[in-house]
Protein backbone atom coordinates (compact mmCIF):
# COMPACT_ATOMS: atom_id res chain seq x y z
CA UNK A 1 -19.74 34.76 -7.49
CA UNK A 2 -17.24 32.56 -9.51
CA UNK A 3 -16.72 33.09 -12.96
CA UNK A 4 -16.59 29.84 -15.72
CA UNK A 5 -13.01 30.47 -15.87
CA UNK A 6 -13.16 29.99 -11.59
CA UNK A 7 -15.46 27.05 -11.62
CA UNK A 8 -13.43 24.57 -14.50
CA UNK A 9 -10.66 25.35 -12.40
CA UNK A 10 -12.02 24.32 -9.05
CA UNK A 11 -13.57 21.41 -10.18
CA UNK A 12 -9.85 20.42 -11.82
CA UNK A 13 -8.52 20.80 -8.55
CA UNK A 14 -11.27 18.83 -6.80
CA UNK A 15 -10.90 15.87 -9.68
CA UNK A 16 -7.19 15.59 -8.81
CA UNK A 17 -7.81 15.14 -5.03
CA UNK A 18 -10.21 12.48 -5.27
CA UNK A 19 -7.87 10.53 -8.20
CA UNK A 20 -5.16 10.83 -5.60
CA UNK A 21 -6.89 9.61 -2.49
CA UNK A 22 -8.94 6.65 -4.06
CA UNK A 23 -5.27 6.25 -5.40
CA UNK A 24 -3.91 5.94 -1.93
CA UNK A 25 -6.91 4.05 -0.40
CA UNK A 26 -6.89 1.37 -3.39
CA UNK A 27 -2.69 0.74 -2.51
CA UNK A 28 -3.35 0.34 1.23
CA UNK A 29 -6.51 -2.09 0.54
CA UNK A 30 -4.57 -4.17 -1.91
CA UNK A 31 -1.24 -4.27 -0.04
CA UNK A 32 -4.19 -5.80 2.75
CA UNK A 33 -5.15 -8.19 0.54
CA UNK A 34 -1.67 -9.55 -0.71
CA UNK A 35 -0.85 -9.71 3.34
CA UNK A 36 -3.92 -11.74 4.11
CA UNK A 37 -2.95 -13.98 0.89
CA UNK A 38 0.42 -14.78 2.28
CA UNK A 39 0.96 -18.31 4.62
CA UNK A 40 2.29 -17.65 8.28
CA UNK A 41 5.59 -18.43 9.14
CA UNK A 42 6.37 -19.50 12.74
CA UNK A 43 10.17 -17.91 13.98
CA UNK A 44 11.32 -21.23 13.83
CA UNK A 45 10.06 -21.96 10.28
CA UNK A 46 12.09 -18.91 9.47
CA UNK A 47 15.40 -19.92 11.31
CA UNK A 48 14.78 -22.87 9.20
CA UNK A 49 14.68 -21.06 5.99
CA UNK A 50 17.44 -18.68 6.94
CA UNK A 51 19.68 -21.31 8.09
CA UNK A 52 19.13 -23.30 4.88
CA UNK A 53 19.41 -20.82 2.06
CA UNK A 54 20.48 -17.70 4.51
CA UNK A 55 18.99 -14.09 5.30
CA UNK A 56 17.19 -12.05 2.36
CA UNK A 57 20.06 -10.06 0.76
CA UNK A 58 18.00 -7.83 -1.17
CA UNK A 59 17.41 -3.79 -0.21
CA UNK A 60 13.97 -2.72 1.14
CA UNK A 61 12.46 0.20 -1.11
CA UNK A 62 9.66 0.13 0.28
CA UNK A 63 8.15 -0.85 3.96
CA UNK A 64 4.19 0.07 5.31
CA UNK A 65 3.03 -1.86 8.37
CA UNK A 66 -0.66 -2.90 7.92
CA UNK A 67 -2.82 -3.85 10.73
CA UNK A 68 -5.14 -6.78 8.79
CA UNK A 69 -8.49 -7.64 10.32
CA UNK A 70 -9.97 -10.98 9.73
């Protein structure tokens, strides 16, 4: 049998995971979204670019492929 003591503290535990996994599931759905917002680019419409203003320069933090569905 649990005590009060047990059952605040399970229920803590249980209120973190679900914070953190509708905390992951809400990132991957938006980073969905934003990816089904953005125009495609043919290669050659980026050679284009790239030749005209050159490659991105900046450093990648952060890369997740997404598979989109439409």
């Amino acid at each position: 049998m649990l005590t009060e003591q047990d059952k605040l503290v399970l229920k803590d535990i249980i209120s973190e995971c679900i914070q953190e996994t509708l905390k992951e599931f809400l990132e991957i759905e938006f980073m969905k979204l934003r990816a089904s917002l953005l125009p495609y680019i043919s290669k050659r419409e980026q050679e284009e670019i790239e030749s005209l203003y050159g490659a991105p320069v900046e450093e990648i933090d952060k890369t997740e492929k997404v598979e989109i569905e439409l």
